[in-house]
Protein backbone atom coordinates (compact mmCIF):
# COMPACT_ATOMS: atom_id res chain seq x y z
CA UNK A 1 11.31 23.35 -29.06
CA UNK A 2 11.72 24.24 -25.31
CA UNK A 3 7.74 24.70 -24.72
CA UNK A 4 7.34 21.27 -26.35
CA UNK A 5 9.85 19.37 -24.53
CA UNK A 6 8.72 21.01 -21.30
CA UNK A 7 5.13 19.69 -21.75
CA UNK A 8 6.56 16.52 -22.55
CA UNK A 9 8.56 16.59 -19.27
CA UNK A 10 5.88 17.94 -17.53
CA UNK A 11 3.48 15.09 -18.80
CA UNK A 12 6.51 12.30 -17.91
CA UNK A 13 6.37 14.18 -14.24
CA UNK A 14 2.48 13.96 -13.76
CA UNK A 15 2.83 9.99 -14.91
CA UNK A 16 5.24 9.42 -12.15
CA UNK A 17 3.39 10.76 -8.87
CA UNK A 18 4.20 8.49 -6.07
CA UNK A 19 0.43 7.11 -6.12
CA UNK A 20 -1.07 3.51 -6.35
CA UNK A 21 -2.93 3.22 -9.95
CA UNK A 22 -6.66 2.45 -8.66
CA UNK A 23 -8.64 4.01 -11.35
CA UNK A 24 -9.68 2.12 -13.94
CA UNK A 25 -8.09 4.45 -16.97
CA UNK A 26 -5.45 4.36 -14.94
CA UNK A 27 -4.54 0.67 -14.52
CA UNK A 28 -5.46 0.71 -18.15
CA UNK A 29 -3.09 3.58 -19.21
CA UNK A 30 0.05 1.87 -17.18
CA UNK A 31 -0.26 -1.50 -15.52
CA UNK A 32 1.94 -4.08 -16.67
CA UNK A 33 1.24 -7.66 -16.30
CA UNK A 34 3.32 -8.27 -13.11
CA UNK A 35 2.07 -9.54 -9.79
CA UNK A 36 -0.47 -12.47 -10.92
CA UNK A 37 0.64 -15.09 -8.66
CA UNK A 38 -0.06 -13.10 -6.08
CA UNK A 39 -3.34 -12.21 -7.60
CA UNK A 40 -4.19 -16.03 -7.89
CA UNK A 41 -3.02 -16.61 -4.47
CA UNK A 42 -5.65 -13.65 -3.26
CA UNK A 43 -8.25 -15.33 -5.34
CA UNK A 44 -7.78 -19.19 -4.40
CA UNK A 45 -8.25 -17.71 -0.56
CA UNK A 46 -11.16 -15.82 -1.41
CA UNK A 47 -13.09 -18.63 -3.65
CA UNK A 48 -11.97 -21.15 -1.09
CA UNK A 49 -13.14 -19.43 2.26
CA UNK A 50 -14.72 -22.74 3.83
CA UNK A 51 -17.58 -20.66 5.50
CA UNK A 52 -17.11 -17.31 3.18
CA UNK A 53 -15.90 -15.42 5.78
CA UNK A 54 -12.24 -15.92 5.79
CA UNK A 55 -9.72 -13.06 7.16
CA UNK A 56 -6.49 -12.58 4.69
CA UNK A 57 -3.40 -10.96 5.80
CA UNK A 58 -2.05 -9.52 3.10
CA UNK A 59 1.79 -8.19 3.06
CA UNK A 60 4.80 -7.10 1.40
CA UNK A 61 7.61 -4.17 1.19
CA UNK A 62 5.40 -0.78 1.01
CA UNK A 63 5.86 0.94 -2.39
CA UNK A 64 6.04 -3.12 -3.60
CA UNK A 65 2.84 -2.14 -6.05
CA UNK A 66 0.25 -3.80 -3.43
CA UNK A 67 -2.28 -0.97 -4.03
CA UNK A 68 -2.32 -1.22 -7.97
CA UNK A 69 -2.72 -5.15 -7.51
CA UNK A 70 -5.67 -4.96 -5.00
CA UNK A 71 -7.50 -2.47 -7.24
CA UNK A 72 -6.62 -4.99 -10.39
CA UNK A 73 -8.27 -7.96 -8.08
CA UNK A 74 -11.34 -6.07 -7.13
CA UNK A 75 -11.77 -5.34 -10.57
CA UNK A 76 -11.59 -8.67 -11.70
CA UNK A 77 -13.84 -9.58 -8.61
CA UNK A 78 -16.68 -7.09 -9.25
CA UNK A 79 -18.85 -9.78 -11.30
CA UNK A 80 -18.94 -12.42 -8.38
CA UNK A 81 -18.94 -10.49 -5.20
CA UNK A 82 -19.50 -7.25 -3.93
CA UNK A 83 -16.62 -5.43 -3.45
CA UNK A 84 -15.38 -2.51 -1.14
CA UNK A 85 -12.56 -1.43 -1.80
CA UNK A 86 -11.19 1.38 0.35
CA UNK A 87 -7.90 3.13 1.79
CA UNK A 88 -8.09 3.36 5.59
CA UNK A 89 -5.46 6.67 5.33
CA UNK A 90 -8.54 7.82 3.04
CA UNK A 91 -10.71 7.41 6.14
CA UNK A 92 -9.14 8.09 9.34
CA UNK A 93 -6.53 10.14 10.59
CA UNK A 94 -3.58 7.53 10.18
CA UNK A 95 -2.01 8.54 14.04
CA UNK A 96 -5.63 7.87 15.58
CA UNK A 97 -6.47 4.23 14.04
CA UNK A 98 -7.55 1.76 16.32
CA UNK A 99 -9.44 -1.65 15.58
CA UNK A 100 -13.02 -0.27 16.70
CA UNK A 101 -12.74 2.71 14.23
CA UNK A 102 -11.68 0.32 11.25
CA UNK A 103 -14.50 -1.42 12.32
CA UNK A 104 -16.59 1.18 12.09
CA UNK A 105 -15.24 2.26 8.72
CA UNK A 106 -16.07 -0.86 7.02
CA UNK A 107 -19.46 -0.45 8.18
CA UNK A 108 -19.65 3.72 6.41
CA UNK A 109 -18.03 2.03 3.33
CA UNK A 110 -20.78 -0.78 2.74
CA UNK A 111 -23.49 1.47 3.29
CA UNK A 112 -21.74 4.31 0.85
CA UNK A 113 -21.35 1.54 -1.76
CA UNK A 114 -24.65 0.16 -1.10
CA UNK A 115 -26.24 3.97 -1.97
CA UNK A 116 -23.39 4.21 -5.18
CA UNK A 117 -24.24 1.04 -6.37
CA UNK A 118 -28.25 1.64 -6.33
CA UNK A 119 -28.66 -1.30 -4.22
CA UNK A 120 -32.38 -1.60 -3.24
CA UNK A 121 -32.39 -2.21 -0.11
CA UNK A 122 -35.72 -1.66 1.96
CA UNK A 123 -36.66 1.67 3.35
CA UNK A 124 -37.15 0.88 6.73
CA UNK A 125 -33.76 -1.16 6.99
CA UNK A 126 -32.00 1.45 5.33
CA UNK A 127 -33.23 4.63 7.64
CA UNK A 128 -32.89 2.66 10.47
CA UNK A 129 -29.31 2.06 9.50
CA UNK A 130 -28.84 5.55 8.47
CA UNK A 131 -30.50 6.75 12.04
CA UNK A 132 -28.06 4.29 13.91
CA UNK A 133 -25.15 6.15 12.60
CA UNK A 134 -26.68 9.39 13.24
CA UNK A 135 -26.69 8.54 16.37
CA UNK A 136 -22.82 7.03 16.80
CA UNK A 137 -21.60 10.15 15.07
CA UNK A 138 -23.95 13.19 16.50
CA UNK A 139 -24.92 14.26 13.03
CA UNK A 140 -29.04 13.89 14.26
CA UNK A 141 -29.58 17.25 12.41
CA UNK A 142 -30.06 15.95 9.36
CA UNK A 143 -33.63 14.83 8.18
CA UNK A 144 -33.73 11.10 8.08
CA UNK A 145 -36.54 11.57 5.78
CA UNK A 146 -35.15 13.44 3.58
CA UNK A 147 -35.08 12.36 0.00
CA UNK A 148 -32.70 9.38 -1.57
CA UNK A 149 -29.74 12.05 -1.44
CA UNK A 150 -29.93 12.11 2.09
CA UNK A 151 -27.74 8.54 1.94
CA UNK A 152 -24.94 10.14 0.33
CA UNK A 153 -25.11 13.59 1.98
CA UNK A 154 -25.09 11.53 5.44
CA UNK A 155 -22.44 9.41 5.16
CA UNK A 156 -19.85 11.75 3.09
CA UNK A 157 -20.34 13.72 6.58
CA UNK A 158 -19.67 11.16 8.72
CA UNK A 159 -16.85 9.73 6.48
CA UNK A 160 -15.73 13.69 6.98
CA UNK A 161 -15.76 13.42 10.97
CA UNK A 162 -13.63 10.49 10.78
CA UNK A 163 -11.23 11.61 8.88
CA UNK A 164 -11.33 15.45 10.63
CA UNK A 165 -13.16 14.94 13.68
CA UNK A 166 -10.50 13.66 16.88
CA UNK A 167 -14.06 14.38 19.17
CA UNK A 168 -15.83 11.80 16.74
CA UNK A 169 -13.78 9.18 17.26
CA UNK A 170 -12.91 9.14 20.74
CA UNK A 171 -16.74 9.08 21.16
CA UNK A 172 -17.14 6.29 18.86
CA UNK A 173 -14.05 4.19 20.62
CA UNK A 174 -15.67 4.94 24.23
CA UNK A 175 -19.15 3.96 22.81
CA UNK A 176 -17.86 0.28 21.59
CA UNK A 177 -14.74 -0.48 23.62
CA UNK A 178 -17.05 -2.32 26.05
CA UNK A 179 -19.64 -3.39 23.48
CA UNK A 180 -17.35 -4.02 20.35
CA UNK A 181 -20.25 -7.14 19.55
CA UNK A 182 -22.72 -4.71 19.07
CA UNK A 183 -20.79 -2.78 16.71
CA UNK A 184 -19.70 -6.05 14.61
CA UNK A 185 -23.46 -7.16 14.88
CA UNK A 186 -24.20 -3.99 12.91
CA UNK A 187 -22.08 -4.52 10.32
CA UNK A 188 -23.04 -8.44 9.83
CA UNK A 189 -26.43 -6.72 9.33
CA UNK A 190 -25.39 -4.09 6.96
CA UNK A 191 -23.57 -7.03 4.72
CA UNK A 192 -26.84 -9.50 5.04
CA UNK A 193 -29.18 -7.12 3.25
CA UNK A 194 -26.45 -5.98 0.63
CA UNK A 195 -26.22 -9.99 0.19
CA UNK A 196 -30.03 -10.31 -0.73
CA UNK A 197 -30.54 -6.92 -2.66
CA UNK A 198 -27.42 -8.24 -4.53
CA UNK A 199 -27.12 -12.09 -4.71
CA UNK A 200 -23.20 -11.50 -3.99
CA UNK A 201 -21.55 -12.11 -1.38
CA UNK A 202 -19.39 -9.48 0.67
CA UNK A 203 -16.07 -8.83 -0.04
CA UNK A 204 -14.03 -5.97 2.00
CA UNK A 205 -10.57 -5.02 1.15
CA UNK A 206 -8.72 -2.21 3.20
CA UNK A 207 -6.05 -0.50 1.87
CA UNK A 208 -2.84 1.32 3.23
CA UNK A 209 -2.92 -0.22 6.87
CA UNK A 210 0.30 -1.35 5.93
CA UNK A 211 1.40 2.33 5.98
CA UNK A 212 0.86 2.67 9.69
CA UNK A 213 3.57 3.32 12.27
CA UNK A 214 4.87 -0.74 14.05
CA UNK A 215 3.58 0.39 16.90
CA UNK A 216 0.26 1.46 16.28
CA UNK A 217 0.05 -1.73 14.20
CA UNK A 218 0.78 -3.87 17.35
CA UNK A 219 -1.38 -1.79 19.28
CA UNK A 220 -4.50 -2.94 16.54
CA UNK A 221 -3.45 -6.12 16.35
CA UNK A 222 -1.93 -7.89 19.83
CA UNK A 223 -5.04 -7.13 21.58
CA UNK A 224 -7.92 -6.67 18.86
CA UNK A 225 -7.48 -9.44 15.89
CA UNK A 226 -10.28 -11.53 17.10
CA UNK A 227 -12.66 -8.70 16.83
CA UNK A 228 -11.09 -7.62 13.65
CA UNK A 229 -11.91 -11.51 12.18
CA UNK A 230 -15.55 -11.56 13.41
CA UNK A 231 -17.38 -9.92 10.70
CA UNK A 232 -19.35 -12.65 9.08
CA UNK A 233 -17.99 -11.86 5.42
CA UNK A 234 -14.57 -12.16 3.58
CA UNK A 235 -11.88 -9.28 4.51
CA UNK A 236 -8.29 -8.82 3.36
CA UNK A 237 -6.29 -6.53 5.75
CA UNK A 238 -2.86 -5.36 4.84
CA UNK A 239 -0.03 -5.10 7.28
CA UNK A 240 3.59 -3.84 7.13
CA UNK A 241 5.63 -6.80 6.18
CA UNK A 242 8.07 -6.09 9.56
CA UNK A 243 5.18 -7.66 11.47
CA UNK A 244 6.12 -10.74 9.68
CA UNK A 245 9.50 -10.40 11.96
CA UNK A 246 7.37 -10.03 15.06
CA UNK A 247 7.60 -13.23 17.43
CA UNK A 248 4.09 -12.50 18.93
CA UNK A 249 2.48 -10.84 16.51
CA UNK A 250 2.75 -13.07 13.82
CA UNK A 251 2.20 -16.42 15.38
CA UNK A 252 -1.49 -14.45 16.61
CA UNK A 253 -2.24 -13.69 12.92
CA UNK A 254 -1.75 -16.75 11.88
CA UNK A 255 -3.59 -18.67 14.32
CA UNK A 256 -6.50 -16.56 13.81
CA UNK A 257 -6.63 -16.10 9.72
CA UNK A 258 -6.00 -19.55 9.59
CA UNK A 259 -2.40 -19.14 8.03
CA UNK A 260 -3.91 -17.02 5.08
CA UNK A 261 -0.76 -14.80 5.02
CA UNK A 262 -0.44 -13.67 1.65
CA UNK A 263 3.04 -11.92 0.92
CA UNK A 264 4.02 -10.10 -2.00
CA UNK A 265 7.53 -10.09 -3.10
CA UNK A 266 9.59 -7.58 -4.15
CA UNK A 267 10.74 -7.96 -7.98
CA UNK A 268 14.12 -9.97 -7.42
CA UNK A 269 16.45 -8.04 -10.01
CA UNK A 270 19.67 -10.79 -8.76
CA UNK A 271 19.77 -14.08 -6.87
CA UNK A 272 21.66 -13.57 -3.73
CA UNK A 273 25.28 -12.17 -4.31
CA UNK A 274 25.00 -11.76 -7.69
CA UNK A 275 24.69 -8.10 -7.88
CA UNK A 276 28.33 -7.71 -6.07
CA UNK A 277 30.19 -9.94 -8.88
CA UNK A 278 31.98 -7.48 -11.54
CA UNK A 279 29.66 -6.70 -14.69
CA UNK A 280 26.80 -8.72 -13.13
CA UNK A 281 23.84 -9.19 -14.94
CA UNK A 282 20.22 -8.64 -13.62
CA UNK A 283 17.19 -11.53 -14.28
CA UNK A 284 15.72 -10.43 -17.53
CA UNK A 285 12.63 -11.12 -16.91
CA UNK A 286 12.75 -8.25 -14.05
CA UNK A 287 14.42 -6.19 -15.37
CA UNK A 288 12.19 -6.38 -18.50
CA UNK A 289 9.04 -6.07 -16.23
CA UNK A 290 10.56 -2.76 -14.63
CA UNK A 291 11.89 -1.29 -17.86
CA UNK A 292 7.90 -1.65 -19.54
CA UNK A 293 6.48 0.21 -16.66
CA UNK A 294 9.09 3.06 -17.13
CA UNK A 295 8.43 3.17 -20.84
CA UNK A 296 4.72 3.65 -19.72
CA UNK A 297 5.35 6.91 -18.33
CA UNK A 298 8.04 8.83 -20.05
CA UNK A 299 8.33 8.98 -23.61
CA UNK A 300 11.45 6.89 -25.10
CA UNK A 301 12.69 10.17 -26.45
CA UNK A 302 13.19 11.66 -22.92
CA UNK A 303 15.34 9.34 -21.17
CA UNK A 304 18.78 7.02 -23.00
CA UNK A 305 18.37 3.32 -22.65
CA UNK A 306 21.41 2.93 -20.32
CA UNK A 307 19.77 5.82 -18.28
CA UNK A 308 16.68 3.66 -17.89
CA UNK A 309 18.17 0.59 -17.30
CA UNK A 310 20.49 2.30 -14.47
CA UNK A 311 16.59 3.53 -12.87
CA UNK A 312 16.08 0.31 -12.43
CA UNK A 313 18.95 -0.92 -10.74
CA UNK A 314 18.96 1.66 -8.50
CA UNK A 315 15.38 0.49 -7.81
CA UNK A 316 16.44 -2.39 -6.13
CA UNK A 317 13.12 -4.30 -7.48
CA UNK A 318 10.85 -2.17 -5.53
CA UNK A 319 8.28 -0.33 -8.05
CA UNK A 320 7.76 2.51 -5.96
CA UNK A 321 11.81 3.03 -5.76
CA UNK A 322 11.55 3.10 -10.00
CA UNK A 323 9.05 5.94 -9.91
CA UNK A 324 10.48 8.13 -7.07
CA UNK A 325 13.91 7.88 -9.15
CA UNK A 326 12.60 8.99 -12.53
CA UNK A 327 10.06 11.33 -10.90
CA UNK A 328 13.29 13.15 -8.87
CA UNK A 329 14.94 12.66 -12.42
CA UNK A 330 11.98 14.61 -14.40
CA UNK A 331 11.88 17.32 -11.69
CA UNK A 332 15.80 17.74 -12.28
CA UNK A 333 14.94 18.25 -15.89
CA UNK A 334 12.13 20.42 -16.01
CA UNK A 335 14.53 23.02 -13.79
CA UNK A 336 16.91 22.58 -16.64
CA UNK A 337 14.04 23.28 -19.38
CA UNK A 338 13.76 26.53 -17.18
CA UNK A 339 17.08 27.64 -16.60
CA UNK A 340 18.09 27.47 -20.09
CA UNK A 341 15.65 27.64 -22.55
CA UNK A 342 16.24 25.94 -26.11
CA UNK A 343 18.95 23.58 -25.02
CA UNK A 344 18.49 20.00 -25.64
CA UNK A 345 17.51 17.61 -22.36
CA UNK A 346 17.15 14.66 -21.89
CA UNK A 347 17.53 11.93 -18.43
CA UNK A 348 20.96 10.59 -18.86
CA UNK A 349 23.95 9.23 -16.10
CA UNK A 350 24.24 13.09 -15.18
CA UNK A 351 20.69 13.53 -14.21
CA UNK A 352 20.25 10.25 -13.08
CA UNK A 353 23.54 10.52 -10.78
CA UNK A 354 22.29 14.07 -9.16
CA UNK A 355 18.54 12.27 -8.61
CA UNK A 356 19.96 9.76 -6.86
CA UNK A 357 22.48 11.54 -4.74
CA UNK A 358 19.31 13.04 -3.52
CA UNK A 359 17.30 11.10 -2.98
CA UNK A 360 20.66 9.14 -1.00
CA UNK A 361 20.61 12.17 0.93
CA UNK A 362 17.18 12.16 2.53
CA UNK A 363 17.72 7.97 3.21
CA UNK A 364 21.23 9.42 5.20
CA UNK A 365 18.98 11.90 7.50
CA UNK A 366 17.59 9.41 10.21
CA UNK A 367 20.28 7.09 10.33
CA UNK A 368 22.54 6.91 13.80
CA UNK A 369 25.71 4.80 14.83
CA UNK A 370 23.09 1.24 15.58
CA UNK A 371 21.74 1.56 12.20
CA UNK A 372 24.85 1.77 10.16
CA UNK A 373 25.45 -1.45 12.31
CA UNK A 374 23.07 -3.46 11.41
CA UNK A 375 23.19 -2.24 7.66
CA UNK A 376 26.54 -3.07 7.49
CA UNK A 377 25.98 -6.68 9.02
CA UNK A 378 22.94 -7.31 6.81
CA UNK A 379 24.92 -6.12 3.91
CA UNK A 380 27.48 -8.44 4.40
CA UNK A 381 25.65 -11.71 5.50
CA UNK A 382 22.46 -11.11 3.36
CA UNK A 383 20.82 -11.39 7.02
CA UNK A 384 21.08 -9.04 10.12
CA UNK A 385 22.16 -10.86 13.65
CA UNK A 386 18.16 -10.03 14.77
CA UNK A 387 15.82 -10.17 12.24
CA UNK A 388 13.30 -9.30 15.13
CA UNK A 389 15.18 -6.30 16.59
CA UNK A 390 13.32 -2.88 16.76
CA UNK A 391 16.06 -1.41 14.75
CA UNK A 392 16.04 -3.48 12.16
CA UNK A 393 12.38 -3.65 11.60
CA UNK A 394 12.15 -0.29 11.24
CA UNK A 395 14.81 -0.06 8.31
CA UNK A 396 12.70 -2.83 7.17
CA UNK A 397 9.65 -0.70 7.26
CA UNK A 398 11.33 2.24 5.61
CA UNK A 399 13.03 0.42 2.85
CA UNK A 400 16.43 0.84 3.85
CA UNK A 401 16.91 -3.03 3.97
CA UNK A 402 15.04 -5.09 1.26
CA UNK A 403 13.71 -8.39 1.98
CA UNK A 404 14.19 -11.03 -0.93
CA UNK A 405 12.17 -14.41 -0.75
CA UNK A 406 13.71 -17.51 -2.74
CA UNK A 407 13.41 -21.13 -1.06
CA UNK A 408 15.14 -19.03 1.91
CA UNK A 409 14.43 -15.77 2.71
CA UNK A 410 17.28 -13.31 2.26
CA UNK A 411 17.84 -9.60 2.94
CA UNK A 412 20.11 -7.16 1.20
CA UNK A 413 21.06 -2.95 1.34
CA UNK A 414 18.82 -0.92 -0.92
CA UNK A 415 21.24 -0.19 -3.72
CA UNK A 416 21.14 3.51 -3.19
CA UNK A 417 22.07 2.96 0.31
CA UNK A 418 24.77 1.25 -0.27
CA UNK A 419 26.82 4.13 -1.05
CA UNK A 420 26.34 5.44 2.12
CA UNK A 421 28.29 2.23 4.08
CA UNK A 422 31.05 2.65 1.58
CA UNK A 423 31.85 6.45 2.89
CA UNK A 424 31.40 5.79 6.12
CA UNK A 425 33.75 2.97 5.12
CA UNK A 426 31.96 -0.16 6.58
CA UNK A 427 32.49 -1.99 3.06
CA UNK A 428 34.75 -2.04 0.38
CA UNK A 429 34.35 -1.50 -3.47
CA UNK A 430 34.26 1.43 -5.76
């Protein structure tokens, strides 16, 4: 019984890793219909793009499911444009990205689909391509003429050096900082021969730049967004949704996508207040939506209902939040399995009360004397006294304040946060 239920667990633990679901079998295996709004929004943008290059901003809480939906929508894109989809933390060393190496990473990623996809495009284009970013990258020592592998073999090293290579990219930032028109002619050229091999056009979407640090983000984007919206082909860029708070930084974005700001919200579990009223009820339809992913990925048998539907509150909405809980949950349980073998387990208000304390615990670390401040003010106005203030962007950014969108945007604590202003005793309640 105990080597059964601890596979079981064990399988329940591997469905929960804190990862975006990009593969196909996996978007088949545990996507839930949630998030297709958003998906038209993305797709009205992209059909409409007067001149079929238009730049989309694209935003929301991180952990908010934004990787899973952009996989879904290049999936469902793949029949009328060429898609390249890729994750810039995938690419580059996240502490070292600047606008000319994104750039240049959208340029590896064409060409790398380009050789995945068979795309036939002509010899002499394609070494002469493959010979420019020899050059850029100091990787001359490999035989241009070498046979069809070479494509591959070349640009899996230079995709390498980015990612590895500090040396690399300083050399590629001092080659282009001057000449950045050079590099973005390159990449126009790259994405014209793609669009005659293929018939499609170009479609780039670039993953996980919401993940940087806000102030390498305003270091990309205060000084760089027009060269980041010259490429002569459609691109959706993600951002942290704090730069939505930024007076100078988002007024810039806007003015130079156009306004094509595309925000996804987090799953809105109560209208505003609601979830402070005695016995208060959550939207169905959320909690419903949360509920189905959870019974996706652990077996009903493993977890009670009330368990379940006490994950989800304490998720706040935010889908990443549901699967960090039951993951911390499972790894409670599988030390249990261990400890004592042959006793019954299962994830009830014990192990769910001991997951979150934990995971309360490492939210409690950073905080100082300014933050429990502004926590306390947002909690009880639904709204901070600066929604542009360092401080609070940054508990924005790290999802200790949630950010709620109805005809008015609204802000509230994350749920398991809460309990930390009640002992330090900056709000009532039980």
């Amino acid at each position: 019984m105990s080597d059964e239920l601890l596979k079981s667990f064990q399988q329940a633990y591997r469905n929960l890793e804190l990862l975006p679901l990009i593969q196909p079998n996996d978007l088949d295996r545990f996507r839930v219909n949630y998030g297709d709004e958003v998906i038209e929004e993305l797709e009205q943008l992209v059909e409409d793009s007067p001149n079929g290059d238009g730049k989309i901003i694209f935003t929301g809480h991180r952990g908010c499911g934004k990787s899973t939906l952009l996989a879904e929508f290049s999936r469902r894109s793949q029949n009328r444009y060429f898609v390249v989809l890729f994750s810039i933390s995938d690419t580059i060393e996240m502490s070292d990205v600047n606008h000319i190496n994104i750039l240049f990473a959208i340029a590896v990623n064409l060409m790398y689909e380009a050789e995945a996809r068979r795309v036939e495009i002509p010899k002499s284009t394609k070494d002469a391509l493959y010979k420019w970013f020899a050059s850029r990258t100091k990787t001359e020592e490999i035989n241009i003429e070498a046979e069809t592998s070479l494509g591959f073999d070349l640009l899996k090293l230079i995709s390498n050096k980015l990612k590895a290579d500090a040396a690399v990219r300083y050399e590629i930032k001092q080659e282009f900082e001057r000449k950045i028109s050079d590099l973005i002619a390159r990449i126009n050229e790259i994405a014209a021969v793609i669009h005659v091999a293929t018939r499609k056009d170009v479609l780039v979407i670039i993953d996980d730049l919401d993940k940087l640090e806000l102030e390498r983000v305003n270091d990309i984007y205060r000084d760089n967004i027009k060269a980041l919206c010259q490429p002569n082909f459609r691109i959706i860029y993600t951002i942290p949704i704090a730069v939505l708070r930024d007076k100078f930084l988002r007024p810039l974005i806007e003015t130079e996508t156009n306004d094509q700001v595309v925000v996804m919200p987090v799953l809105k579990l109560f209208e505003q207040g609601q979830s402070r009223q005695v016995n208060a009820k959550p939207r169905l339809q959320a909690k419903d939506i949360l509920c189905e992913i959870l019974q996706k990925r652990i077996a009903s048998e493993l977890i009670e209902q009330q368990a379940a539907e006490n994950i989800v509150l304490n998720s706040g909405g935010v889908l990443r939040e549901l699967v960090r809980i039951a993951n911390e949950c499972c790894r409670i349980c599988l030390r249990l399995i261990r400890r004592k073998p042959g006793q019954a387990v299962v994830i009830d208000e014990q192990i769910l009360d001991e997951a979150v304390n934990n995971i309360r615990n490492d939210f409690a670390v950073p905080l100082g004397k300014v933050d429990y401040a502004i926590l306390q003010t947002t909690y009880q106005n639904f709204m901070p006294d600066d929604p542009k203030e360092p401080e609070f962007l940054d508990l924005l950014h790290g999802l200790y304040v949630l950010e709620y969108r109805n005809r008015k945007n609204w802000y509230d604590v994350h749920p398991i946060v809460v309990e930390l202003l009640r002992e330090q005793g900056l709000i009532n309640g039980s």
